[in-house]
PDB file of N, CA and C in Angstrom:
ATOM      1  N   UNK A   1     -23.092 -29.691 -66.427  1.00  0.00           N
ATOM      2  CA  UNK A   1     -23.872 -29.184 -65.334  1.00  0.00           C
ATOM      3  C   UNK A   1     -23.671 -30.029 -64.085  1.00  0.00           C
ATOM      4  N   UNK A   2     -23.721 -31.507 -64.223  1.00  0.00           N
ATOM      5  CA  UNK A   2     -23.249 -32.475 -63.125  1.00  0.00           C
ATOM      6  C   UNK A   2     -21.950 -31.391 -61.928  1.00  0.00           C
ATOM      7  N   UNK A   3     -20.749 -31.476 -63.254  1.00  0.00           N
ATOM      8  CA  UNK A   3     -19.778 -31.146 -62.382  1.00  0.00           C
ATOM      9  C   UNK A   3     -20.152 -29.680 -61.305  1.00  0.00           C
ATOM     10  N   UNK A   4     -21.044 -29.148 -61.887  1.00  0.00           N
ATOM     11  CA  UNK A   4     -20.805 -27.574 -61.174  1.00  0.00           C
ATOM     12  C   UNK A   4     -22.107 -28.385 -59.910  1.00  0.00           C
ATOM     13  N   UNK A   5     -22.894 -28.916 -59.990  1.00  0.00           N
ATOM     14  CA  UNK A   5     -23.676 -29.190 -59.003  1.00  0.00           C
ATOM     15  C   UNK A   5     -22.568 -30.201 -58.323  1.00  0.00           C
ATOM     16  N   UNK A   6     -22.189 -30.879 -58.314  1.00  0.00           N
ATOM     17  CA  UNK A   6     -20.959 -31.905 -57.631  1.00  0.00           C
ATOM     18  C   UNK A   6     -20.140 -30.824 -56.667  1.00  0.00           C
ATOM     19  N   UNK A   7     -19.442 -29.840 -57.506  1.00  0.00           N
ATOM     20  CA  UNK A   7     -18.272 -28.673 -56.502  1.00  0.00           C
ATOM     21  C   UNK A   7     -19.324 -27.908 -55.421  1.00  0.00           C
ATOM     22  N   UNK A   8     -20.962 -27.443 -56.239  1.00  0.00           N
ATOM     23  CA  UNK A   8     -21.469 -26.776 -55.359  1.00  0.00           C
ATOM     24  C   UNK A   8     -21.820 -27.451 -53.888  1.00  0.00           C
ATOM     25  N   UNK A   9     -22.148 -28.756 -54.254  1.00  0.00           N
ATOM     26  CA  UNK A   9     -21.999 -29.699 -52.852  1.00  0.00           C
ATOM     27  C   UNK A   9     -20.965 -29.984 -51.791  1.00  0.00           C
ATOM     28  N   UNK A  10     -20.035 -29.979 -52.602  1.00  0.00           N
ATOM     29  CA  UNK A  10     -18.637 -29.762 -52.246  1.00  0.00           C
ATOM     30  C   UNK A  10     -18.527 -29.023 -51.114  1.00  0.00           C
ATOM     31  N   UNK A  11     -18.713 -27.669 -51.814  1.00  0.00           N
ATOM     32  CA  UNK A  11     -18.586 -26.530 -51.156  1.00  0.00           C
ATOM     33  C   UNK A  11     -19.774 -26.059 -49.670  1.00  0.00           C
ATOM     34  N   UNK A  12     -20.529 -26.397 -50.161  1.00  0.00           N
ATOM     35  CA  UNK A  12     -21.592 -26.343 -49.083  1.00  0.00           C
ATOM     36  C   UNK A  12     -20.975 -27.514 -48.049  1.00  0.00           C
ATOM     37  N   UNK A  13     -20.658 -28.289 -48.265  1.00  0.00           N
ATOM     38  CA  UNK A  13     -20.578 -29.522 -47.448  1.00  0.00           C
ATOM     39  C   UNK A  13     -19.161 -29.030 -46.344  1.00  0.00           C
ATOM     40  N   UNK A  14     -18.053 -28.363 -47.064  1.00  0.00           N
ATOM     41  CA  UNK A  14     -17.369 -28.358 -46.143  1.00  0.00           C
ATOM     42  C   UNK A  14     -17.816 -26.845 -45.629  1.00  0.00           C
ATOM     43  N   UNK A  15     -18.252 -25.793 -45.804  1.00  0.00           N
ATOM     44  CA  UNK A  15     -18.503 -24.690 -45.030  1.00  0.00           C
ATOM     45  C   UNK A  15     -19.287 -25.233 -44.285  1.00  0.00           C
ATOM     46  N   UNK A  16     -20.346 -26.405 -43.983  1.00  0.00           N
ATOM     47  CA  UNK A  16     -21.166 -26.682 -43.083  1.00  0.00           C
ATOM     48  C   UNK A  16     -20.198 -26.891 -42.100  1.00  0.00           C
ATOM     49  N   UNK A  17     -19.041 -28.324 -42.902  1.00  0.00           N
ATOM     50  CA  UNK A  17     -18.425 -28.835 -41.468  1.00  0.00           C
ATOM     51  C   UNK A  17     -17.288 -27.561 -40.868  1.00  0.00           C
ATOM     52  N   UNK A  18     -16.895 -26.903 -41.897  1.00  0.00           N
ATOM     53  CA  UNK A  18     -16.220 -25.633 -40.836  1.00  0.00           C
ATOM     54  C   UNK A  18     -16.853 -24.973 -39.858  1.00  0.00           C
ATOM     55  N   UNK A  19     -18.103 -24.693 -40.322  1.00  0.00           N
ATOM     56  CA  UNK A  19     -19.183 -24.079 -39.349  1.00  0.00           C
ATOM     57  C   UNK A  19     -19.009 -24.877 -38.109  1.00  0.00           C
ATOM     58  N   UNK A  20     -19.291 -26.143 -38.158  1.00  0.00           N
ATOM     59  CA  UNK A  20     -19.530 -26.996 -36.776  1.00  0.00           C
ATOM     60  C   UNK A  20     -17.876 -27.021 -36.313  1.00  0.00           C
ATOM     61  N   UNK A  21     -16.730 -27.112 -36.849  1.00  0.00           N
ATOM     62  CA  UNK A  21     -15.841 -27.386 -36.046  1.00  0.00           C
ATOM     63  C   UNK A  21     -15.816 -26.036 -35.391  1.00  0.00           C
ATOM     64  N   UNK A  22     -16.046 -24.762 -36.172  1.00  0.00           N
ATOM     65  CA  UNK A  22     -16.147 -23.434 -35.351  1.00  0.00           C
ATOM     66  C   UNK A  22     -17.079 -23.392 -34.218  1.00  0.00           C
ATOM     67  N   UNK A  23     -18.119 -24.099 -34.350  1.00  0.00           N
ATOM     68  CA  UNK A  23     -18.882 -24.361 -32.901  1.00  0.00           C
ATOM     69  C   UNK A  23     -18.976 -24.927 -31.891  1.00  0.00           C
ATOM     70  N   UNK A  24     -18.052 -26.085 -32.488  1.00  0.00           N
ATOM     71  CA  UNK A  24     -17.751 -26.942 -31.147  1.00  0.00           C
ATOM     72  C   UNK A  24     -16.330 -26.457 -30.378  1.00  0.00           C
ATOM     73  N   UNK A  25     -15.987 -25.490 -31.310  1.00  0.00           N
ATOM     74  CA  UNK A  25     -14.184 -24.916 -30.437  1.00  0.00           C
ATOM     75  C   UNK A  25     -15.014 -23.917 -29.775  1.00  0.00           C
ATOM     76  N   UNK A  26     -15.931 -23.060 -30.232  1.00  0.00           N
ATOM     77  CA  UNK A  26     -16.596 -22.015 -29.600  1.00  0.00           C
ATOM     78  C   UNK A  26     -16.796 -22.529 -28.132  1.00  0.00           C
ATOM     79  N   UNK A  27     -17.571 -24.049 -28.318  1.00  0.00           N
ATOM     80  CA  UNK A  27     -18.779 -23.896 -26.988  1.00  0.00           C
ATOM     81  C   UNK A  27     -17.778 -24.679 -26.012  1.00  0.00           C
ATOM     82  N   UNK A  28     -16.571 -24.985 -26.908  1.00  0.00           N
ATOM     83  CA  UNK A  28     -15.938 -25.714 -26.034  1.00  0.00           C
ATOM     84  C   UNK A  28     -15.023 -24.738 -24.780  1.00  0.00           C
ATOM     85  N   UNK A  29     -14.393 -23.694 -25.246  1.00  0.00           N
ATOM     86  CA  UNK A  29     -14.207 -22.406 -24.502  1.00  0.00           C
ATOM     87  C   UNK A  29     -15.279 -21.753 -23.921  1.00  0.00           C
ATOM     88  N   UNK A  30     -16.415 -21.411 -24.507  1.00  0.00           N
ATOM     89  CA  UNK A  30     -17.097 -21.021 -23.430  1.00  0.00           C
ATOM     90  C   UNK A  30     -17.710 -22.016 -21.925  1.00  0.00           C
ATOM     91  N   UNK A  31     -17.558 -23.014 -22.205  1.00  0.00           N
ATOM     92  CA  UNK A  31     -17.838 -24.217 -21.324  1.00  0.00           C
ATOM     93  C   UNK A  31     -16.763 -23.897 -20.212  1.00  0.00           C
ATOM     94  N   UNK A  32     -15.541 -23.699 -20.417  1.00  0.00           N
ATOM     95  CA  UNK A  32     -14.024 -23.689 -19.942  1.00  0.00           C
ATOM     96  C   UNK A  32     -14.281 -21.797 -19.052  1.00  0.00           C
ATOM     97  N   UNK A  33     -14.511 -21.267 -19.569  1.00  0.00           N
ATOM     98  CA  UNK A  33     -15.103 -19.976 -19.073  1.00  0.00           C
ATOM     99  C   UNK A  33     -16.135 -19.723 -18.222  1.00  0.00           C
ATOM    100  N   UNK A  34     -17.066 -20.873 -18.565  1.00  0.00           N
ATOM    101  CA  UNK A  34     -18.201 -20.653 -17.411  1.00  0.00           C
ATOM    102  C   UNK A  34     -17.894 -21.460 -16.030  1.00  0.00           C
ATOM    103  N   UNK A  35     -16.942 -22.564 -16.496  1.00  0.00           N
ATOM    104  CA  UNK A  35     -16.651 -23.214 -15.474  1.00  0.00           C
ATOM    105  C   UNK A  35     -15.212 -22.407 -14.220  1.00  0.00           C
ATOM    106  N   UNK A  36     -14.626 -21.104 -15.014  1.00  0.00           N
ATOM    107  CA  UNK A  36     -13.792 -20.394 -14.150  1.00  0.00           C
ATOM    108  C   UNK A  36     -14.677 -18.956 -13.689  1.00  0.00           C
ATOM    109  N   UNK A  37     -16.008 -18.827 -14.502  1.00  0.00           N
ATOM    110  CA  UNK A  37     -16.184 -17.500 -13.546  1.00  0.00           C
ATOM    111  C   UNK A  37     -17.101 -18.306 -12.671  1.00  0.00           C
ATOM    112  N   UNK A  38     -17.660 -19.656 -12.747  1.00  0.00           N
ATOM    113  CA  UNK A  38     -18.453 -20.169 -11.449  1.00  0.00           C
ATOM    114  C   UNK A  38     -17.397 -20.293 -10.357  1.00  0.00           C
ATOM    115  N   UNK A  39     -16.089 -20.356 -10.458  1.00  0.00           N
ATOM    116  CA  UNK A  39     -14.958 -20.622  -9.498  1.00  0.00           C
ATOM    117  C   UNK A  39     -14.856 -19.103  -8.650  1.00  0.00           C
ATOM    118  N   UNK A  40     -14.449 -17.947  -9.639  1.00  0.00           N
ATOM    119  CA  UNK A  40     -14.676 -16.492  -9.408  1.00  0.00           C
ATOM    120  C   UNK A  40     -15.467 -16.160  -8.584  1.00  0.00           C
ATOM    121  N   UNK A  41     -16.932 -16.609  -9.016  1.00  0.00           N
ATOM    122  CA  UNK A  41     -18.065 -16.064  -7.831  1.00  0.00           C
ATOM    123  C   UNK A  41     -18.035 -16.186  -6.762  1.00  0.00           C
ATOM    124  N   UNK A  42     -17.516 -17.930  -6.577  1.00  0.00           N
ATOM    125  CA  UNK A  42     -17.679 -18.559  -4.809  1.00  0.00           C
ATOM    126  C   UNK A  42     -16.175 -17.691  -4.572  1.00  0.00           C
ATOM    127  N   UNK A  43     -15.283 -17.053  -5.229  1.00  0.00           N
ATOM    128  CA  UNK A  43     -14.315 -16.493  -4.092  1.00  0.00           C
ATOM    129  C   UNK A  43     -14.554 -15.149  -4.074  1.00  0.00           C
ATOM    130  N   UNK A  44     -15.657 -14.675  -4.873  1.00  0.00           N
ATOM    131  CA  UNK A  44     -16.218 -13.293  -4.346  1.00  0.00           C
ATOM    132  C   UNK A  44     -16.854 -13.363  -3.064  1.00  0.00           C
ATOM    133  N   UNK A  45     -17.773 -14.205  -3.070  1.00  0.00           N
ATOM    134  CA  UNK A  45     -18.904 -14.832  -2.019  1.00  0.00           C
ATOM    135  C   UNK A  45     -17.873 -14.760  -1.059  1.00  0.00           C
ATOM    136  N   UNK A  46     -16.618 -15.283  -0.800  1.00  0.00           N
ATOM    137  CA  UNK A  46     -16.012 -15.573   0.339  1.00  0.00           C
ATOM    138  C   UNK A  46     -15.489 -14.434   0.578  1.00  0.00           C
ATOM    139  N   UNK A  47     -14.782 -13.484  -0.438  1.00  0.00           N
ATOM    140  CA  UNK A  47     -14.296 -12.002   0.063  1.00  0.00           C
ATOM    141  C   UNK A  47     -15.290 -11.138   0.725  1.00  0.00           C
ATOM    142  N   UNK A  48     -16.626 -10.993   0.039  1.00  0.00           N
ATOM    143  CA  UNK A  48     -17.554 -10.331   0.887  1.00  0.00           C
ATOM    144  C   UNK A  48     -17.811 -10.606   2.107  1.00  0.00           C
ATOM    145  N   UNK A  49     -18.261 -12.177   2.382  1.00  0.00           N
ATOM    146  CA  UNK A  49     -18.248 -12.570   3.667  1.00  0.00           C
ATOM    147  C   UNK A  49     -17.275 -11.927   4.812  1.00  0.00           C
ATOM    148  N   UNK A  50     -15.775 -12.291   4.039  1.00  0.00           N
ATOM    149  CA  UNK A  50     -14.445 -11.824   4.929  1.00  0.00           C
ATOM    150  C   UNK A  50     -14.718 -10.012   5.271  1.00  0.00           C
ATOM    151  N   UNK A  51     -15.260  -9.481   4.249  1.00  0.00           N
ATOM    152  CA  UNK A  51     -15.679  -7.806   4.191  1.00  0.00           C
ATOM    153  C   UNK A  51     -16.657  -7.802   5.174  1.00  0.00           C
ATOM    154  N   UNK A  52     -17.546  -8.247   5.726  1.00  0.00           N
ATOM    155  CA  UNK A  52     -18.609  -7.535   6.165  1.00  0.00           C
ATOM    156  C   UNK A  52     -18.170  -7.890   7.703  1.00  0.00           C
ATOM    157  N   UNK A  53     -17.242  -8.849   8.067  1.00  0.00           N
ATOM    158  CA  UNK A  53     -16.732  -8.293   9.497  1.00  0.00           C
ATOM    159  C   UNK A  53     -15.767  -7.626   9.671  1.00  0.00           C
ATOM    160  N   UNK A  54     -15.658  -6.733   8.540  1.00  0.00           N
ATOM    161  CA  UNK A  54     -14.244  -5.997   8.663  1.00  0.00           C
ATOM    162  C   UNK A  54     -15.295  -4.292   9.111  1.00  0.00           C
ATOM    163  N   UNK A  55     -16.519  -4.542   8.029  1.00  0.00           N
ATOM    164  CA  UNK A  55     -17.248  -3.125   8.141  1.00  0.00           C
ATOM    165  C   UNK A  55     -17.164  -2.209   8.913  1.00  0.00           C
ATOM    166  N   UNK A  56     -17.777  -2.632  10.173  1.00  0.00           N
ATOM    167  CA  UNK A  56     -18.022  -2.094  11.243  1.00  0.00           C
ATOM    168  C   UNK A  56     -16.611  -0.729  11.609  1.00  0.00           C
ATOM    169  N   UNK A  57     -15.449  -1.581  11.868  1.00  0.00           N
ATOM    170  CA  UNK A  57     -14.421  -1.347  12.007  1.00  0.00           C
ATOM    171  C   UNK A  57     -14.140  -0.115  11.278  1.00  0.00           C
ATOM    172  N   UNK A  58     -14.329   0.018   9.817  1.00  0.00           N
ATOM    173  CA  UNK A  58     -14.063   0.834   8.696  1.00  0.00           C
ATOM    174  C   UNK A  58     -14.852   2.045   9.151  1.00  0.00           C
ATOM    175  N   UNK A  59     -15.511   2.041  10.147  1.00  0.00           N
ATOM    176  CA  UNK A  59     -16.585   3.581   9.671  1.00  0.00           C
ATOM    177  C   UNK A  59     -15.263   4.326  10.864  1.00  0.00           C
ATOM    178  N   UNK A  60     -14.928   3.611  11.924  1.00  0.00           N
ATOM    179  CA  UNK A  60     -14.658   3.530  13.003  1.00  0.00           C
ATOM    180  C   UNK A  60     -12.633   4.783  12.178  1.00  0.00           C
ATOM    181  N   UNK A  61     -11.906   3.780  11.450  1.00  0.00           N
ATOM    182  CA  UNK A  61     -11.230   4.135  10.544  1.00  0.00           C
ATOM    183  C   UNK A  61     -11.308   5.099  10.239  1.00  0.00           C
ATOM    184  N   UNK A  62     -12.132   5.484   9.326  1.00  0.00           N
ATOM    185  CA  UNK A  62     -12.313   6.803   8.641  1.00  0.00           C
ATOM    186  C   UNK A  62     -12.467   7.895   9.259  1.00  0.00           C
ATOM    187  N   UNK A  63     -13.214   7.680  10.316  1.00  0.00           N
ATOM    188  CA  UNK A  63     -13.187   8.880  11.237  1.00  0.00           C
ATOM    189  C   UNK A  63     -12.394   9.283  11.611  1.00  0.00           C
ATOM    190  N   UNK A  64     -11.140   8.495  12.266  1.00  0.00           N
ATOM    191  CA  UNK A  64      -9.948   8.569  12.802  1.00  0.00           C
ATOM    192  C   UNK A  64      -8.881   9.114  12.044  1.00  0.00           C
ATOM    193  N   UNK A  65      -9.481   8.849  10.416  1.00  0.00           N
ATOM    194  CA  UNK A  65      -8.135   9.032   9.664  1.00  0.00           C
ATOM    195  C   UNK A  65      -8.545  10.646   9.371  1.00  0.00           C
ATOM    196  N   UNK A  66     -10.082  11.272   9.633  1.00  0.00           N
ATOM    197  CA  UNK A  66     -10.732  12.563   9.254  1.00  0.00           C
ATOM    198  C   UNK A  66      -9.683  12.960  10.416  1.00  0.00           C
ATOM    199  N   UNK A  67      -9.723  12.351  10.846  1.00  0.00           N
ATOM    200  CA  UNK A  67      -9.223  13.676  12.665  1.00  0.00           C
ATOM    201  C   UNK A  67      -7.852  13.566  12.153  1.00  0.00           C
ATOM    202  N   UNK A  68      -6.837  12.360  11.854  1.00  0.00           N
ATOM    203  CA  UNK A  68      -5.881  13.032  11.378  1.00  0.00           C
ATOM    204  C   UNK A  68      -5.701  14.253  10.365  1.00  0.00           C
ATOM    205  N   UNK A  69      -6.180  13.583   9.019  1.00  0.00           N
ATOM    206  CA  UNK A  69      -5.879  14.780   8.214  1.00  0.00           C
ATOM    207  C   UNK A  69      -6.537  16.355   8.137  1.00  0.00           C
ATOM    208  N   UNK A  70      -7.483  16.199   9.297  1.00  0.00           N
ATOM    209  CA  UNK A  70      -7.808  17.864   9.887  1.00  0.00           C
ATOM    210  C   UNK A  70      -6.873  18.333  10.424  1.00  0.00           C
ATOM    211  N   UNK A  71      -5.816  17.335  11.198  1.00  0.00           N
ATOM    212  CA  UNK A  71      -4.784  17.962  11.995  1.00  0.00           C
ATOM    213  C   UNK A  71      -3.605  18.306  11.446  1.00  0.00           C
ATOM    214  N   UNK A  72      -3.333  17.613  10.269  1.00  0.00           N
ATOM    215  CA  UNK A  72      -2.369  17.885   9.600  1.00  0.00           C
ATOM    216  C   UNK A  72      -1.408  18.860   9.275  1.00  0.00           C
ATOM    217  N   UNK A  73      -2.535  20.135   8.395  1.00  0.00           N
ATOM    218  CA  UNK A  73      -1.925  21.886   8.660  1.00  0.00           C
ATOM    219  C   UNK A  73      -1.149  22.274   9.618  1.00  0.00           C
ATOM    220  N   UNK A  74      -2.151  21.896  11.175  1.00  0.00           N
ATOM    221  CA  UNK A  74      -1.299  22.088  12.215  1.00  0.00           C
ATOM    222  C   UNK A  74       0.160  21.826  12.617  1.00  0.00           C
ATOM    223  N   UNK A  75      -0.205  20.538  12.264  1.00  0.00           N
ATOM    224  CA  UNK A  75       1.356  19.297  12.760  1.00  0.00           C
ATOM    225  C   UNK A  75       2.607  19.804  11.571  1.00  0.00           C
ATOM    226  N   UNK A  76       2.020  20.339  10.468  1.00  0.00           N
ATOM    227  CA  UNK A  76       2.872  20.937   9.185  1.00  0.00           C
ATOM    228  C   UNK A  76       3.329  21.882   9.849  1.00  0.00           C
ATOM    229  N   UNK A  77       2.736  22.874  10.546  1.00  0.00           N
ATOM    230  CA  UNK A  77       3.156  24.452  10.664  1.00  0.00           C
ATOM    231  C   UNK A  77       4.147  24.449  12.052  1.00  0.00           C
ATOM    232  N   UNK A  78       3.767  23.216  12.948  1.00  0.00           N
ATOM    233  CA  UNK A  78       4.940  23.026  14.149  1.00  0.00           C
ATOM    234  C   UNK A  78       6.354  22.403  13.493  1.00  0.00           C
ATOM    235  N   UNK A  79       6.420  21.780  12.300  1.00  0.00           N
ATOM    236  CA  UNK A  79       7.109  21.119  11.819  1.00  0.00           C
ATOM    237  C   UNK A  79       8.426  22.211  11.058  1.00  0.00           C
ATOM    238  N   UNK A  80       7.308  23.099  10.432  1.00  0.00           N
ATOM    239  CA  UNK A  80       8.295  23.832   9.578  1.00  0.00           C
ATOM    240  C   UNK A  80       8.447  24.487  10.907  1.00  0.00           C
ATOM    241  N   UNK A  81       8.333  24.928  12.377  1.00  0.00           N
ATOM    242  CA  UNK A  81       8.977  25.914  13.304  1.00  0.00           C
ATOM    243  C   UNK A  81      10.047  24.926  14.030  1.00  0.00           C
ATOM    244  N   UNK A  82       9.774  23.950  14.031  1.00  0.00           N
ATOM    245  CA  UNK A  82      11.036  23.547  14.539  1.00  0.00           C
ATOM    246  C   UNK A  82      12.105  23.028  13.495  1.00  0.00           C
ATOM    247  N   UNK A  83      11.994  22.912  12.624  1.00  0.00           N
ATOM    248  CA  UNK A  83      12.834  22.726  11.539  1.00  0.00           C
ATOM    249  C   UNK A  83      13.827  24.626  11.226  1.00  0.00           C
ATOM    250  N   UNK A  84      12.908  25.496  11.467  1.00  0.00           N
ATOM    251  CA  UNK A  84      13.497  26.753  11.380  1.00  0.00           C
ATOM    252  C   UNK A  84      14.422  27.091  12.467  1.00  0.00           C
ATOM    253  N   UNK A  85      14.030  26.255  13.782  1.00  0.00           N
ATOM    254  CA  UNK A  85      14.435  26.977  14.654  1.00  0.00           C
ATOM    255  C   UNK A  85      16.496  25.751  14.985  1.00  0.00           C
ATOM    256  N   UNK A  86      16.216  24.508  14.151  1.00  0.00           N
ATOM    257  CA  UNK A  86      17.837  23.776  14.047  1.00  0.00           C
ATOM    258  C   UNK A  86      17.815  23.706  13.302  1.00  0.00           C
ATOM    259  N   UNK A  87      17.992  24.846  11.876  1.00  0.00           N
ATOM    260  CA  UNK A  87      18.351  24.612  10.741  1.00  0.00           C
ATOM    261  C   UNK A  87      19.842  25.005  10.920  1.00  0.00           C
ATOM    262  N   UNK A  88      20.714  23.800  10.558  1.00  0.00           N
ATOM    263  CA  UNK A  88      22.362  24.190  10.218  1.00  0.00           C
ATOM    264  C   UNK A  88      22.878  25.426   9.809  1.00  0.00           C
ATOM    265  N   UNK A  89      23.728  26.280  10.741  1.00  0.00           N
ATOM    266  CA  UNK A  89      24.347  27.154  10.200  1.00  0.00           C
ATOM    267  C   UNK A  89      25.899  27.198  10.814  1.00  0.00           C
ATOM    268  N   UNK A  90      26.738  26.593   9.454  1.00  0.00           N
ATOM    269  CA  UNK A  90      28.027  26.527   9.448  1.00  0.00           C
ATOM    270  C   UNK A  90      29.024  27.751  10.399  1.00  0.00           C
ATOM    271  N   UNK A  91      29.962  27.093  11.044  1.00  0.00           N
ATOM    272  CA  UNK A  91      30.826  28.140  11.569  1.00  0.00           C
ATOM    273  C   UNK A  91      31.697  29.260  10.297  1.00  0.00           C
ATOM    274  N   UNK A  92      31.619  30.073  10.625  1.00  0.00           N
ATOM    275  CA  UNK A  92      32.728  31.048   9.589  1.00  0.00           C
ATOM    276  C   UNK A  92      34.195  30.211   9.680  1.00  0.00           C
ATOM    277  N   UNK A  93      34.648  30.502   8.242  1.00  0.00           N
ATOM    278  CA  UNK A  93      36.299  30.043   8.157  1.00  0.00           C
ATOM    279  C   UNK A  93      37.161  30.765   8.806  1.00  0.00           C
ATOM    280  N   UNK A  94      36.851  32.155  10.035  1.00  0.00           N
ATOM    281  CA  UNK A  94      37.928  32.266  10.525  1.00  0.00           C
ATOM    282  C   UNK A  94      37.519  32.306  11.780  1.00  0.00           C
ATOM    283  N   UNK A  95      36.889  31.618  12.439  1.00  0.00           N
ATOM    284  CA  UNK A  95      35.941  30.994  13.665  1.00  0.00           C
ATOM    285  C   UNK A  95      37.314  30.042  14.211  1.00  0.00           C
ATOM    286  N   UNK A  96      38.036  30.156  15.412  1.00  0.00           N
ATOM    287  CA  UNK A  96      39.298  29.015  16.136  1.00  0.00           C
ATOM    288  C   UNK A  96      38.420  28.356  17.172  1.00  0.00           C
ATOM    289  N   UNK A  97      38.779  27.186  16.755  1.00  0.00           N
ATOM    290  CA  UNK A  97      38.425  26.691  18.176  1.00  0.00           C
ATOM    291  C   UNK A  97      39.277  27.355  19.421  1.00  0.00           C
ATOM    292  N   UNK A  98      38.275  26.839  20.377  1.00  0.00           N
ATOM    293  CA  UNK A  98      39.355  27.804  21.981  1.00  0.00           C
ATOM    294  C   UNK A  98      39.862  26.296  22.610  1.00  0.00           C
ATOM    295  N   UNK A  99      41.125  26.372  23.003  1.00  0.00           N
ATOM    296  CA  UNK A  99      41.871  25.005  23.684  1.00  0.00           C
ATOM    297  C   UNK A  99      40.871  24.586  24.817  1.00  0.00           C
ATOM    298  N   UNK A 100      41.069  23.457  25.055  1.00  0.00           N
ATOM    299  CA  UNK A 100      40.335  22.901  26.048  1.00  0.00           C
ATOM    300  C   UNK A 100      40.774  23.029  27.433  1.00  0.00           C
ATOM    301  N   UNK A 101      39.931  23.258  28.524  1.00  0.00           N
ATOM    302  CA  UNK A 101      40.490  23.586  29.385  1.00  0.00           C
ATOM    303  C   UNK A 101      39.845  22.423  30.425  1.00  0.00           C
ATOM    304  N   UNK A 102      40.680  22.598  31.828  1.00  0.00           N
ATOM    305  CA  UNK A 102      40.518  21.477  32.576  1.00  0.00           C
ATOM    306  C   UNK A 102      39.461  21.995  33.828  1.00  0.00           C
ATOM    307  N   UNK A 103      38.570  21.119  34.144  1.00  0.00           N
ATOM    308  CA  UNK A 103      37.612  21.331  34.961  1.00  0.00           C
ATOM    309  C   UNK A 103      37.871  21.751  36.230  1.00  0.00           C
ATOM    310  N   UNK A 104      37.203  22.938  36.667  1.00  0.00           N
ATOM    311  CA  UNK A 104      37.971  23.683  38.325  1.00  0.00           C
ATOM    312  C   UNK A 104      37.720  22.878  39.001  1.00  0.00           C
ATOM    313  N   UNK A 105      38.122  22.842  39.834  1.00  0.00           N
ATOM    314  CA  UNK A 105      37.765  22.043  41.278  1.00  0.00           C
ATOM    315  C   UNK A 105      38.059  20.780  41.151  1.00  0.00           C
ATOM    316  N   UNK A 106      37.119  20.205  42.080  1.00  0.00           N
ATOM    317  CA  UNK A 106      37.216  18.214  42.299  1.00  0.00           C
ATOM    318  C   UNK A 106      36.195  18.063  42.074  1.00  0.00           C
ATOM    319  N   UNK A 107      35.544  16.931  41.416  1.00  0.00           N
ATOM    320  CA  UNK A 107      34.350  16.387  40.773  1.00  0.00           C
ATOM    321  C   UNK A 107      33.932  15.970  42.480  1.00  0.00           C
ATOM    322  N   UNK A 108      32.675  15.542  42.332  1.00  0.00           N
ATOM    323  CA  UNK A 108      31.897  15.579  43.619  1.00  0.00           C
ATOM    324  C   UNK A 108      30.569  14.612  42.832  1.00  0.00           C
ATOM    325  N   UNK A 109      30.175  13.926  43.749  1.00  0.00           N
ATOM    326  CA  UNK A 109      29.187  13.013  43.446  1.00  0.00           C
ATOM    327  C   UNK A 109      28.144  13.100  43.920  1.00  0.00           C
ATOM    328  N   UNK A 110      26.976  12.975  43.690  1.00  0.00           N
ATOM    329  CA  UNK A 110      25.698  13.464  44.305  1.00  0.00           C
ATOM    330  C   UNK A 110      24.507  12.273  44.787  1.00  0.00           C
ATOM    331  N   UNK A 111      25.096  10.918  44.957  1.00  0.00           N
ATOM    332  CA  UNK A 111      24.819   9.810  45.140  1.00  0.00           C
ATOM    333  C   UNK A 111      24.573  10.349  46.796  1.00  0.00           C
ATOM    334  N   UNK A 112      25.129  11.097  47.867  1.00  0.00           N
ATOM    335  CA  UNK A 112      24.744  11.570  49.144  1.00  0.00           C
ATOM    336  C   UNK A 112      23.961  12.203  49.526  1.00  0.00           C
ATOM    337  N   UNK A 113      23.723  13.049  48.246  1.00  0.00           N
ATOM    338  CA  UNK A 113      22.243  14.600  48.446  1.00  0.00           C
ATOM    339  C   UNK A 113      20.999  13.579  47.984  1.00  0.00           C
ATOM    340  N   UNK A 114      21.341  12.269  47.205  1.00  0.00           N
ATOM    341  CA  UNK A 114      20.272  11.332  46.867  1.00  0.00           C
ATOM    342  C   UNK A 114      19.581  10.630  47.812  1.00  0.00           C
ATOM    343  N   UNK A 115      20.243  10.451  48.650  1.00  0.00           N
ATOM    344  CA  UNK A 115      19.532   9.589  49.854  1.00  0.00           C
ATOM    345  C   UNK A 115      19.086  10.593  51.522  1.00  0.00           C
ATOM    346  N   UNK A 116      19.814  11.794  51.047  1.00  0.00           N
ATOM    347  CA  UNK A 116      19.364  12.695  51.940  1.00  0.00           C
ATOM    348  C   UNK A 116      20.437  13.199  52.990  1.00  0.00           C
ATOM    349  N   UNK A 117      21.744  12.860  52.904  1.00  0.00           N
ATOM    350  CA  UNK A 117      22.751  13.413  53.832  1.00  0.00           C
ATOM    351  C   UNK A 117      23.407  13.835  52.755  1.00  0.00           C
ATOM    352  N   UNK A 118      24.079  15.281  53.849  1.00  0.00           N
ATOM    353  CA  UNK A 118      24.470  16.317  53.452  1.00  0.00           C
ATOM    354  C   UNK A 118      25.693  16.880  54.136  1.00  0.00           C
ATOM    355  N   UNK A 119      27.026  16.488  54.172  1.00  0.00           N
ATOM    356  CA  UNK A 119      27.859  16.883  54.961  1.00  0.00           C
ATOM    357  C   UNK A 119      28.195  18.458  55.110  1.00  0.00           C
ATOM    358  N   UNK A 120      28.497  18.762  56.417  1.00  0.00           N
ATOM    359  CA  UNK A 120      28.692  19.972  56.509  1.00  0.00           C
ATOM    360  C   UNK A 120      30.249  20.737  55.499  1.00  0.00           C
TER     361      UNK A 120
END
């Protein structure tokens, strides 16, 4: 009977000390955890701060961005008309070019009608 009371001590004795090494790794991480979300908070604290002079601004934003995307449809429907109106359409394959020809007359400069004389 000794021996079985001896192992049962045994046994109790080290599930106690497993217990405690499981508690001191426990509290030792949560210690390590409380000490990074106290870090977390003060840089929330500082983002909000940085947020609330941005606020104002934001209502200011949104409105602006409402008036765009009301306008949008519009700016779409000028988009697809000018897109219709230079959409590429290839010459036919039996389309010649015409030779180039040389400009009539004598070139003439208009640097004189600019300043206001006008020869007869």
């Amino acid at each position: 009977m000794t021996g079985l009371v001896t192992v049962s001590v045994i046994a109790i004795t080290l599930l106690i000390a497993g217990l405690a090494f499981f508690l001191f790794v426990l509290g030792t991480q949560l210690s390590r955890i409380a000490t990074l979300l106290e870090e977390c908070a003060v840089l929330v604290w500082k983002i909000k701060g940085d947020a609330e002079a941005i606020e104002p601004g934001l209502e200011h934003i949104n409105h602006t961005g409402g008036v765009v995307a009301g306008a949008l449809p519009l700016l779409y429907g000028f988009a697809e008309d000018i897109v219709t109106g230079a959409t590429y359409e290839p010459r036919p394959e039996d389309y010649e070019n015409p030779p180039a020809l040389p400009a009539m007359g004598s070139r003439r400069s208009r640097l004189m009608e600019g300043v206001g004389y006008r020869p007869e």
